[in-house]
Structures are given as structure tokens and as C-alpha cells.
Protein backbone atom coordinates (compact mmCIF):
# COMPACT_ATOMS: atom_id res chain seq x y z
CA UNK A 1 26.72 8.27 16.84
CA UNK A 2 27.23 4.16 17.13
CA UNK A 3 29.28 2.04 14.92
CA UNK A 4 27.61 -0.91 13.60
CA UNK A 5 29.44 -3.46 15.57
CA UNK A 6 28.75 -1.38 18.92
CA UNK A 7 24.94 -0.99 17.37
CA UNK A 8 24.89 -4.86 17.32
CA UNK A 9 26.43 -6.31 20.03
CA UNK A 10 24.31 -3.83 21.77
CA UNK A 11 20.81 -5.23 20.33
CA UNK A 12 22.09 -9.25 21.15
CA UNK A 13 22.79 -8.21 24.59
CA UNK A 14 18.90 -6.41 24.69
CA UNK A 15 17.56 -9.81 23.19
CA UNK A 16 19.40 -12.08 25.90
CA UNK A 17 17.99 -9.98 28.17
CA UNK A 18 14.89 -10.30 26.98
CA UNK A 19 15.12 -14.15 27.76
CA UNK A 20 14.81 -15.14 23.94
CA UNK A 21 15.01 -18.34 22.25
CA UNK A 22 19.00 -19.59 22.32
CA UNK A 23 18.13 -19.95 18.54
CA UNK A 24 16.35 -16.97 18.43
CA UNK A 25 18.93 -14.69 19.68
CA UNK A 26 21.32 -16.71 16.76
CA UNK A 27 19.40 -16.04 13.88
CA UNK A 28 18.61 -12.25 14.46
CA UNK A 29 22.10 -11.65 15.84
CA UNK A 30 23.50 -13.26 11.82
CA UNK A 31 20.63 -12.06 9.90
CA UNK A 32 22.04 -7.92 11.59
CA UNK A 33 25.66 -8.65 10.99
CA UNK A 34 24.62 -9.95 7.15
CA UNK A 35 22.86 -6.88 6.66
CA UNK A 36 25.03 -4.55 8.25
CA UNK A 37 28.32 -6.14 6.13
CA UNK A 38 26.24 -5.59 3.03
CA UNK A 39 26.00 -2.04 3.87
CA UNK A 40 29.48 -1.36 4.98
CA UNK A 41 30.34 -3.40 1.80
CA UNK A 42 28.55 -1.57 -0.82
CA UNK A 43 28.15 2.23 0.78
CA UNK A 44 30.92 1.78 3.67
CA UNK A 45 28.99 3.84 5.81
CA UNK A 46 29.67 2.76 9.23
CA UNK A 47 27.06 4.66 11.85
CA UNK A 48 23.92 3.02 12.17
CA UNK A 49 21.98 6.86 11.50
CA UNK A 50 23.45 6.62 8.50
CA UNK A 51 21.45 3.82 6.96
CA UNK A 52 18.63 4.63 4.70
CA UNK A 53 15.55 2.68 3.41
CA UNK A 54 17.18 1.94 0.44
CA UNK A 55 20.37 0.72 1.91
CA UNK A 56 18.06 -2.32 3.44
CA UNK A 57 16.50 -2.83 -0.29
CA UNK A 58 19.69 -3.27 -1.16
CA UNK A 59 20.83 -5.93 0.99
CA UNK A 60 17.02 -8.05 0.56
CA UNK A 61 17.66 -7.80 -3.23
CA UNK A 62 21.47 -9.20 -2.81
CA UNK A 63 19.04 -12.26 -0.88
CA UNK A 64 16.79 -12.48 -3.81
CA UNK A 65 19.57 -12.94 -6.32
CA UNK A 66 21.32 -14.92 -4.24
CA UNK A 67 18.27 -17.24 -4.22
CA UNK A 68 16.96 -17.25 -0.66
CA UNK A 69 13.32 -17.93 -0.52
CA UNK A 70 10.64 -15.21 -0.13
CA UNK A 71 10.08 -17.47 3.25
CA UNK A 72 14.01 -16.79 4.71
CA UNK A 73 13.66 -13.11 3.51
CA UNK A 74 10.87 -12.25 5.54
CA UNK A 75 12.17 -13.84 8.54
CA UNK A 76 15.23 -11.60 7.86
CA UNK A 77 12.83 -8.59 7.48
CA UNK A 78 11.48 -9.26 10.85
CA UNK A 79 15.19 -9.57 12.43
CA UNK A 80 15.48 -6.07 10.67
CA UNK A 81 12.58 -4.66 11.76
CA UNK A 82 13.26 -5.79 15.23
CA UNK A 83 16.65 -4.17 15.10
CA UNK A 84 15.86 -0.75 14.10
CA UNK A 85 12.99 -0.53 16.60
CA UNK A 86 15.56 -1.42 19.25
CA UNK A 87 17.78 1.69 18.14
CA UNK A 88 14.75 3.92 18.03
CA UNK A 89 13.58 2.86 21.05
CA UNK A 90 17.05 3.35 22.51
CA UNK A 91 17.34 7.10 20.90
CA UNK A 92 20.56 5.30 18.91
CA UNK A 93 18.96 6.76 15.34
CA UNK A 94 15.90 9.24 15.08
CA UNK A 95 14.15 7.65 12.06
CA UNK A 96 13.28 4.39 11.48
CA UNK A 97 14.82 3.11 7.73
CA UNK A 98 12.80 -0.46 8.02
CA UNK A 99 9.09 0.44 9.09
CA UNK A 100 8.54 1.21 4.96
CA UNK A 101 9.92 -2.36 3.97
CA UNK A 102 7.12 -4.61 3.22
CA UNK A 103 6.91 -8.77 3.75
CA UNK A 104 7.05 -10.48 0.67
CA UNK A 105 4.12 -12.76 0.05
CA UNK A 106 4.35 -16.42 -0.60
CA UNK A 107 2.43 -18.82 0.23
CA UNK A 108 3.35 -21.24 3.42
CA UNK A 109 3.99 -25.54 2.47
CA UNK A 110 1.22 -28.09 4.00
CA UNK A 111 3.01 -29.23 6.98
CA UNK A 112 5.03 -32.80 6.13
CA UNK A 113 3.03 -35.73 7.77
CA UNK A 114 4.82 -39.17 8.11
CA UNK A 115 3.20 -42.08 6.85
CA UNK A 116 2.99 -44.90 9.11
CA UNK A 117 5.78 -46.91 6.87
CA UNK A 118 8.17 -43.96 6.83
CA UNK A 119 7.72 -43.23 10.91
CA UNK A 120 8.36 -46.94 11.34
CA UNK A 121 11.54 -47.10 9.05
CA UNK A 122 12.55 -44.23 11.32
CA UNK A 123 12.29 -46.05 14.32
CA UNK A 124 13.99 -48.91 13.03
CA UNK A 125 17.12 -46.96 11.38
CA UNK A 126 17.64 -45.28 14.75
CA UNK A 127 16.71 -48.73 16.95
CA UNK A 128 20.64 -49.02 18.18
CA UNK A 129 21.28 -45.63 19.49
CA UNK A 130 19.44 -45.43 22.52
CA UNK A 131 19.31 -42.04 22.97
CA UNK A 132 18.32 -40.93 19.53
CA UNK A 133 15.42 -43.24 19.62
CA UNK A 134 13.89 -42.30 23.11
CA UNK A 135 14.35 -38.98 21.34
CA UNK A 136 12.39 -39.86 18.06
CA UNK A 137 10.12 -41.58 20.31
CA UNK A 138 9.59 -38.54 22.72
CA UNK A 139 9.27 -36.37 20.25
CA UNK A 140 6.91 -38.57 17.95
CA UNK A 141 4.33 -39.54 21.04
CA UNK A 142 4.39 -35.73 23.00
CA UNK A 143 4.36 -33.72 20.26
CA UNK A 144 6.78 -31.20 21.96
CA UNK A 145 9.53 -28.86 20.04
CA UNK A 146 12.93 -29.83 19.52
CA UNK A 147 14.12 -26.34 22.02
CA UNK A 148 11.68 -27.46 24.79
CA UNK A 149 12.80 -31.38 24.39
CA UNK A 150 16.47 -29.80 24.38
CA UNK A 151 15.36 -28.00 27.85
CA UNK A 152 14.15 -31.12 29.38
CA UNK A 153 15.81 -32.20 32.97
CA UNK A 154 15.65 -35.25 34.56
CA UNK A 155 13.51 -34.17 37.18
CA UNK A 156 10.38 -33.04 34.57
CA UNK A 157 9.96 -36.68 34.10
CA UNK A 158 7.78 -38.83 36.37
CA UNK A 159 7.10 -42.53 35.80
CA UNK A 160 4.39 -44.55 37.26
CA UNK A 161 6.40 -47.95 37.85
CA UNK A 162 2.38 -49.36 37.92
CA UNK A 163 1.35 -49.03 34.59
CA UNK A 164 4.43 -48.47 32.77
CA UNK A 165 3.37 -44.96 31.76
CA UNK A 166 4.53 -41.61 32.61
CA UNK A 167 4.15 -37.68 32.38
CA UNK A 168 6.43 -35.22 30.93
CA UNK A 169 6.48 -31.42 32.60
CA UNK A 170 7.32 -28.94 30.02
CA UNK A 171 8.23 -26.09 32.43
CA UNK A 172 6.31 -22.14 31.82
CA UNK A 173 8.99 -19.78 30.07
CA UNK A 174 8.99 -16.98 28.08
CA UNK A 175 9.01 -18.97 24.61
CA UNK A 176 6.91 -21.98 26.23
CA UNK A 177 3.36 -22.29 27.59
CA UNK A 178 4.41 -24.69 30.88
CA UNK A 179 2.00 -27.88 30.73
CA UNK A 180 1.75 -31.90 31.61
CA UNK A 181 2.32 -34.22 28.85
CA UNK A 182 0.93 -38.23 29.11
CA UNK A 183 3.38 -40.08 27.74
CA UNK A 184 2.65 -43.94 26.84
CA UNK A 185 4.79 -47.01 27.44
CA UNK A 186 6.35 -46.65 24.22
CA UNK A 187 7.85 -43.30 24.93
CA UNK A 188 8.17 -44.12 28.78
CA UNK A 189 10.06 -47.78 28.08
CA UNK A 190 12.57 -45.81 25.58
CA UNK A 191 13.55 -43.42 27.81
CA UNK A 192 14.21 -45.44 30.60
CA UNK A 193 16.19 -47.66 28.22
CA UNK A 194 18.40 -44.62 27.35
CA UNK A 195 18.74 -43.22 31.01
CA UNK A 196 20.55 -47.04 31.86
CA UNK A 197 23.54 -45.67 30.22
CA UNK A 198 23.10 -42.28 29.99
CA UNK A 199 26.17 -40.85 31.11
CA UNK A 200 27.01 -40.02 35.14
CA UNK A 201 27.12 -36.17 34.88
CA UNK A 202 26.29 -33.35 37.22
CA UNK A 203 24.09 -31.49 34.48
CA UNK A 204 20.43 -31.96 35.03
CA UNK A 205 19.55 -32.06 31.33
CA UNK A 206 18.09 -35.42 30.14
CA UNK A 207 19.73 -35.63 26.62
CA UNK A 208 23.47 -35.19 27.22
CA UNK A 209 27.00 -35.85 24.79
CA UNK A 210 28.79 -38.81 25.46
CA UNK A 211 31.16 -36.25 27.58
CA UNK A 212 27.72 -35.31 30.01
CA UNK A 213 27.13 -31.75 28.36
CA UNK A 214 23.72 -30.90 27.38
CA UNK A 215 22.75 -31.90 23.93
CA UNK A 216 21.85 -28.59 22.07
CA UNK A 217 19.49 -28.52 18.97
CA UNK A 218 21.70 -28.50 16.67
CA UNK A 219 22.79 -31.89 18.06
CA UNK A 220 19.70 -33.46 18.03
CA UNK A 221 18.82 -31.97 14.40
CA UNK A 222 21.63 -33.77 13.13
CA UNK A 223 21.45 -36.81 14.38
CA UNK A 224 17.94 -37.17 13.54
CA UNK A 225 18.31 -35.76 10.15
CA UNK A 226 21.09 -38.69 9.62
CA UNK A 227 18.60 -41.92 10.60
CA UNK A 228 15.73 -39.85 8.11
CA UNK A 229 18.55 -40.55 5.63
CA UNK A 230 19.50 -44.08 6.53
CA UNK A 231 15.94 -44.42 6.52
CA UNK A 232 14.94 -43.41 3.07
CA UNK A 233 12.93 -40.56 3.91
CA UNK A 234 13.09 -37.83 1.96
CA UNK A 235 12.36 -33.99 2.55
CA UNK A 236 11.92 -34.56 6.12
CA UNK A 237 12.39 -32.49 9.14
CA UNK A 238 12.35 -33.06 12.69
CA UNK A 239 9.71 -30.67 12.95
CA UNK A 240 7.69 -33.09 10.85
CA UNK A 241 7.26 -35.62 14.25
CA UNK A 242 5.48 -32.77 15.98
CA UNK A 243 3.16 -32.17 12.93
CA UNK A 244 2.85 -36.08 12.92
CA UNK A 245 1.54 -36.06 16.44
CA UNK A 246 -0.93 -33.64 15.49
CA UNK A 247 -2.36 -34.82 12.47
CA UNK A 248 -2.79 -38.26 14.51
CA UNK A 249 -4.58 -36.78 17.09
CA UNK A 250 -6.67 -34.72 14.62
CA UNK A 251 -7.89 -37.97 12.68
CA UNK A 252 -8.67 -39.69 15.92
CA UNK A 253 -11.05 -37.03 16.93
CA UNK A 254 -9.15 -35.66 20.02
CA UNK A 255 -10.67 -32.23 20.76
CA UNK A 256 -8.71 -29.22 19.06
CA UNK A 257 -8.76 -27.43 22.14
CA UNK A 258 -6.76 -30.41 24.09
CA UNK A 259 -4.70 -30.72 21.59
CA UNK A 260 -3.64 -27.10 21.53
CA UNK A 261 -3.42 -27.43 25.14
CA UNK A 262 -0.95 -30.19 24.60
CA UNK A 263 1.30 -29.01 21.69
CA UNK A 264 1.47 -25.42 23.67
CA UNK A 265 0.06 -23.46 20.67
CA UNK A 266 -0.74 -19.62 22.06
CA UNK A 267 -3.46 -19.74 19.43
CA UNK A 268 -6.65 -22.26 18.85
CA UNK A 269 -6.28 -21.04 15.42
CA UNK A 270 -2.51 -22.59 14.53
CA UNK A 271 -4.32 -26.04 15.25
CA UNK A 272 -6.65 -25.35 13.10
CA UNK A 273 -4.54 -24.76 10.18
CA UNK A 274 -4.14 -28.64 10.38
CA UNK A 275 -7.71 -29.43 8.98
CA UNK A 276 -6.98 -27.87 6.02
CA UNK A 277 -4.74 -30.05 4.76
CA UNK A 278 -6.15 -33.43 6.50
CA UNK A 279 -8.10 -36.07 4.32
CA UNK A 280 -10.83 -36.42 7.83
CA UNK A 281 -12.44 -39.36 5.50
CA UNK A 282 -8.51 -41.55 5.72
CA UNK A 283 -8.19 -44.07 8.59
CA UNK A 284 -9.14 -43.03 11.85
CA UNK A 285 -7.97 -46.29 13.39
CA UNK A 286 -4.72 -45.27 14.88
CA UNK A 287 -3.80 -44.89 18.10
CA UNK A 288 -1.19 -43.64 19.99
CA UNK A 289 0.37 -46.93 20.65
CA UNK A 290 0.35 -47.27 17.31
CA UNK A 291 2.72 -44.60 16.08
């Protein structure tokens, strides 16, 4: 028999080895201690072969009246589901409570597109601090996610001193399809802006603190979510520069296949998804130097 806290320290440990997502790791490793308090809390069983089906239905209804979104509770299902499949695997219980508990359904939001005036007021808010604009600007010309621009070491950047433009090398991993990104003066010029006082520091990471640590997501999340708000953009997410980059590309006719290429999807079909929610008959004028 294994207490819950052995049970999950014991499934964290499988997941770093695993070479998960940092964030990853995070969410399932909260979402397993939330659901394992909950049933220590309202059963105080203790034992992981102790929990039942219903002891889970417990804990996802305590989410529904707590008012999570059908959207967080089936991320937490899959956490769940992950977990017991780990103790079955592992012989740790000899049924599995969670293979029973069904996704709720709902129905997933049209990704957020910037318009041109709100991706501009962004640029502007965040003009002063360097590195939070070659970060925008990185993010809003390549397209990349905010864990592989977090990844990002000085040496995956090579600039052609010619034409002003350069290419970004988003290494292979196990999260991460590896591939070479163009990047155009814009996103070139504010990087090498930022690196003239980027702080002298032995780690290799691009984005660093002021104390030459690597910048972690959270970090960047914040700081971009604060020049959204000093911007006047509303219900905005740094995601949203990535699905920007996208949509651009879609409505200037790049090929869907490049583009996938480019953004790293696994899947031709997650590009695809775009179209559905893209007016193809709006301005296809823009180019990258524009955005």
C-alpha cells in the first residue's frame, strides 16, 4: 500500500523523467495534490487503492461548483487520468478508478487575433523596456511559444550583419519539433537592441532577470500581460501573438504546410482550424514588415 503523498511525489518524479514540459510537470503535479486533498478531506482515506470512481466525481463536482470551466476540468481529468495509469502501470493499485470518467464537452473559443491598431499600441506601451519588446517582437514575427522563446540561448540566434536579417533555431525536444525560423529586421534590430544591455551573465539563455537568471514563463507572461493593460487591450493573452502570426500568414496566402512547418504544429490539421474562423475576403495586403 502507498500513501498519497508517497503516490505523488512518486508520479512528478516519473513525469520529470519523462522530460515533460517545466509547466507541464506543474500543472499535473497541483491538479494530483487538489484531488488527492479533496479525498483525504471528505473520505480521509489515505492509500491510493483506496480511491474509488466516485471519490474522483466527487472532487470534479467540488470544480463545477466552485465554477471552473468545463475547459480547466478536463485538463484536470487528463492530469487524473494520467495519474492513475502511472499507478497501474507501476502495480501501485490493481484497478483503475479514472478510465470510467468521461471529458466534459464544451465547445473551444476562436483563437484571439490582434488587430493591427491593438498589436501596434502593444508595441508602443512596451517601446522603453528593451527586453520586453524584442520579446513582443520575437514572439509577434516567429510565431514561436512562450516555453520554446523561454528556452532560447544566445547561440540559436544567427544574424546576417548584410541584410539586417536573421534566423532563429528552435532546438528538437521532446515537447518541440526542432526547426529554422527567418526572422526580419524588425525582430532582428530589437533583439540586438536588447542584447546591448542585456546583462553580463554566465547563463546561456537569451532573456535573463536583471540579476542574469533565466527569465521563466511566468516572467515573461507577466510582463507582457502588464503592457496589454497599459495598452488598452482587453482579453488578451500572450498566446494571442502566436495566433496573430498565423492568421497573418494565412491571409497572405503562405502555404499551410510551411506554415505548420514554421509554428511546429505535429498536425497539418491544428493549422487548419485557423480557416475556420478567418474572413479570407479581409485585407490580404499585410506583410510581415508590417506587423
Amino acid at each position: 500500500m502507498i500513501k498519497f503523498e508517497e503516490a505523488h511525489a512518486q508520479f512528478v518524479s516519473f513525469l520529470s523523467n519523462k522530460d515533460r514540459a517545466e509547466s507541464t510537470i506543474l500543472a499535473y503535479g497541483k491538479d494530483i495534490e487538489q484531488l488527492l486533498h479533496h479525498i483525504n478531506k471528505t473520505s480521509e482515506k489515505s492509500h491510493v487503492h483506496h480511491i474509488q470512481t466516485d471519490d474522483i466525481k466527487s472532487f470534479l463536482s467540488s470544480l463545477d461548483d466552485e465554477n471552473y470551466t468545463k475547459k480547466s476540468i478536463s485538463r484536470k481529468i487528463n492530469s487524473i487520468k494520467t495519474f492513475f495509469r502511472f499507478l497501474k502501470l507501476n502495480e501501485l493499485v490493481v484497478e483503475d478508478p479514472s478510465v470510467v470518467i468521461p471529458h466534459p464537452k464544451f465547445e473551444t473559443p476562436p483563437p484571439r487575433i490582434l488587430t493591427k491598431t491593438e498589436y501596434r499600441a502593444l508595441r508602443d506601451a512596451a517601446r522603453d523596456d528593451r527586453r520586453t519588446y524584442a520579446i513582443i517582437e520575437l514572439l509577434l514575427q516567429s510565431g514561436i511559444r512562450i516555453g520554446e522563446l523561454a528556452r532560447i540561448k544566445t547561440q540559436d540566434l544567427e544574424v546576417d550583419d548584410q541584410t539586417g536579417t536573421g534566423t532563429l533555431n528552435i532546438p528538437e525536444s521532446r515537447t518541440t519539433l526542432g526547426r529554422k525560423i527567418p526572422l526580419n529586421k524588425a525582430a532582428t534590430q530589437a533583439i540586438q537592441d536588447y542584447l546591448k544591455e542585456r546583462p553580463q551573465t554566465e547563463d546561456e539563455h537569451l532573456f535573463v532577470t536583471r540579476t542574469g537568471k533565466s527569465l521563466l514563463v511566468r516572467n515573461i507572461r507577466a510582463s507582457i500581460d502588464r503592457y496589454y493593460e497599459k495598452a488598452g487591450i482587453e482579453h488578451a493573452k500572450v498566446n494571442d501573438l502566436r495566433h496573430t502570426w498565423i492568421a497573418h500568414h494565412i491571409k497572405q496566402g503562405t502555404s499551410l504546410v510551411t506554415i505548420s512547418k514554421m509554428a511546429g504544429h505535429k498536425r497539418l490539421a491544428t493549422t487548419e482550424k485557423y480557416l475556420e474562423h478567418l474572413d479570407m475576403n479581409g485585407d490580404r495586403s499585410l506583410s510581415l514588415e508590417e506587423l
